[in-house]
Every structure is written in structure tokens, then in C-alpha cells.
Protein backbone atom coordinates (compact mmCIF):
# COMPACT_ATOMS: atom_id res chain seq x y z
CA UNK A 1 -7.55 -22.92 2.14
CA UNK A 2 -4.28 -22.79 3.62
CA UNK A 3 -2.80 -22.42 0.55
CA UNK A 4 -4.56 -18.96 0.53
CA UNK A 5 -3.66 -18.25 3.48
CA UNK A 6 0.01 -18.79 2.80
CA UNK A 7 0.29 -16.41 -0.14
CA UNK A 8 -1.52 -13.67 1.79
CA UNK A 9 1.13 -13.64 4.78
CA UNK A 10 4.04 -13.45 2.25
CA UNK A 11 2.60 -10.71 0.31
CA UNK A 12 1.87 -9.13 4.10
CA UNK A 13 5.55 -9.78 4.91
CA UNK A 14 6.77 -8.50 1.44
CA UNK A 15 4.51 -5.43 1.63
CA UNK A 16 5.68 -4.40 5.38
CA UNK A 17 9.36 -4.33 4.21
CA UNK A 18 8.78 -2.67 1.04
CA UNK A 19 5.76 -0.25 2.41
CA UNK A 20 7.41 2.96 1.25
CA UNK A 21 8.40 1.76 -2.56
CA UNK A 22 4.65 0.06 -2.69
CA UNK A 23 3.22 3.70 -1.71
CA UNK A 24 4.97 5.71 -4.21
CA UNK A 25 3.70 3.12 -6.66
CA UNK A 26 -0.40 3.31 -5.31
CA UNK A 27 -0.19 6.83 -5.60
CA UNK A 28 1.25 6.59 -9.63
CA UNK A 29 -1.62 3.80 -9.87
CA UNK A 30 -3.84 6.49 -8.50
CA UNK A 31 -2.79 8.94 -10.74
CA UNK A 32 -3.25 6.62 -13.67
CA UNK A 33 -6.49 5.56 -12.75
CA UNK A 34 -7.80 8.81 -12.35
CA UNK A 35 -6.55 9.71 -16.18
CA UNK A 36 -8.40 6.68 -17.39
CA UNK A 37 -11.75 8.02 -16.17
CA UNK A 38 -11.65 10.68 -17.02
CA UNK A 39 -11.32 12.48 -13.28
CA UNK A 40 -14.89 10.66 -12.19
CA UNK A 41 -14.40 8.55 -10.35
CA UNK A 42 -11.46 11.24 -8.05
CA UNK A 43 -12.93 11.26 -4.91
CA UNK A 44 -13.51 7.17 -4.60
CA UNK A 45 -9.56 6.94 -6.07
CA UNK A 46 -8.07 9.65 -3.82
CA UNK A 47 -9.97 7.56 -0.68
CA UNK A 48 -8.73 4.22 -1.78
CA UNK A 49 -5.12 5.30 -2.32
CA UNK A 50 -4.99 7.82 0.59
CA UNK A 51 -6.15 4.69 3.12
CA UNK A 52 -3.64 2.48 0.97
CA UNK A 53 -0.73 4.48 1.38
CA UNK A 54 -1.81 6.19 5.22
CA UNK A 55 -1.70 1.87 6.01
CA UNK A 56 1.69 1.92 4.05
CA UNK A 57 3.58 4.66 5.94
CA UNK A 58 2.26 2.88 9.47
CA UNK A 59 4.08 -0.28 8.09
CA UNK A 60 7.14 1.25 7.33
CA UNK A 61 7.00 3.72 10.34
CA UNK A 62 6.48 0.59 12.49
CA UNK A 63 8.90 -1.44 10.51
CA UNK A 64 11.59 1.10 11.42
CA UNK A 65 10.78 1.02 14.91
CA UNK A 66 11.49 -3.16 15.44
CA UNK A 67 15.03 -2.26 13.20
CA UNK A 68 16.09 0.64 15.42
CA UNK A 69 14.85 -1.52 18.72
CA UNK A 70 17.17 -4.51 17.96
């Protein structure tokens, strides 16, 4: 299980460095998505991506933080 666990703290580390690209990209996944089903399935979509990229903009906020501390 390690192995697991390995791959899930690099994508962690990759995602808190690139939080802000990542978020533009959930909220063009969003976008897509919603297309695709026709807009029923908006209000489960615009939850999921607004928690995504809310978590995203911490990361990067925090991310910025540590840089300008050191």
C-alpha cells in the first residue's frame, strides 16, 4: 500500500505548486461536463468544482505565503 501512498503525496506536492493552473483547468472540466449533460446535473458540477478550486486557491494562497516567508 505504500506504493499508493507514494503516488498520492506527489500528485499532493505537484498539485500545491501548480494549484492556480489546475483551477483554471477544473473550472473548463466543469464547463465541459456541464455541456455533456445537458445542464442536469449543474448544481452537483458547480459544487464539486467550486470546493475543487476554493481547496486550489488555499494551496496556492498558502503556497505563496512559505515563498514570501523564506
Amino acid at each position: 500500500m505504500s506504493g499508493l501512498g507514494d503516488a498520492f503525496n506527489k500528485v499532493k506536492r505537484t498539485a500545491e505548486k501548480n494549484s492556480e493552473k489546475i483551477a483554471e483547468q477544473v473550472e473548463k472540466v466543469a464547463k465541459t461536463a456541464k455541456r455533456k449533460t445537458g445542464s442536469e446535473h449543474d448544481d452537483k458540477i458547480d459544487k464539486a468544482s467550486g470546493t475543487a478550486t476554493e481547496y486550489l486557491r488555499k494551496r496556492a494562497e498558502k503556497e505563496r505565503t512559505e515563498r514570501d516567508e523564506q
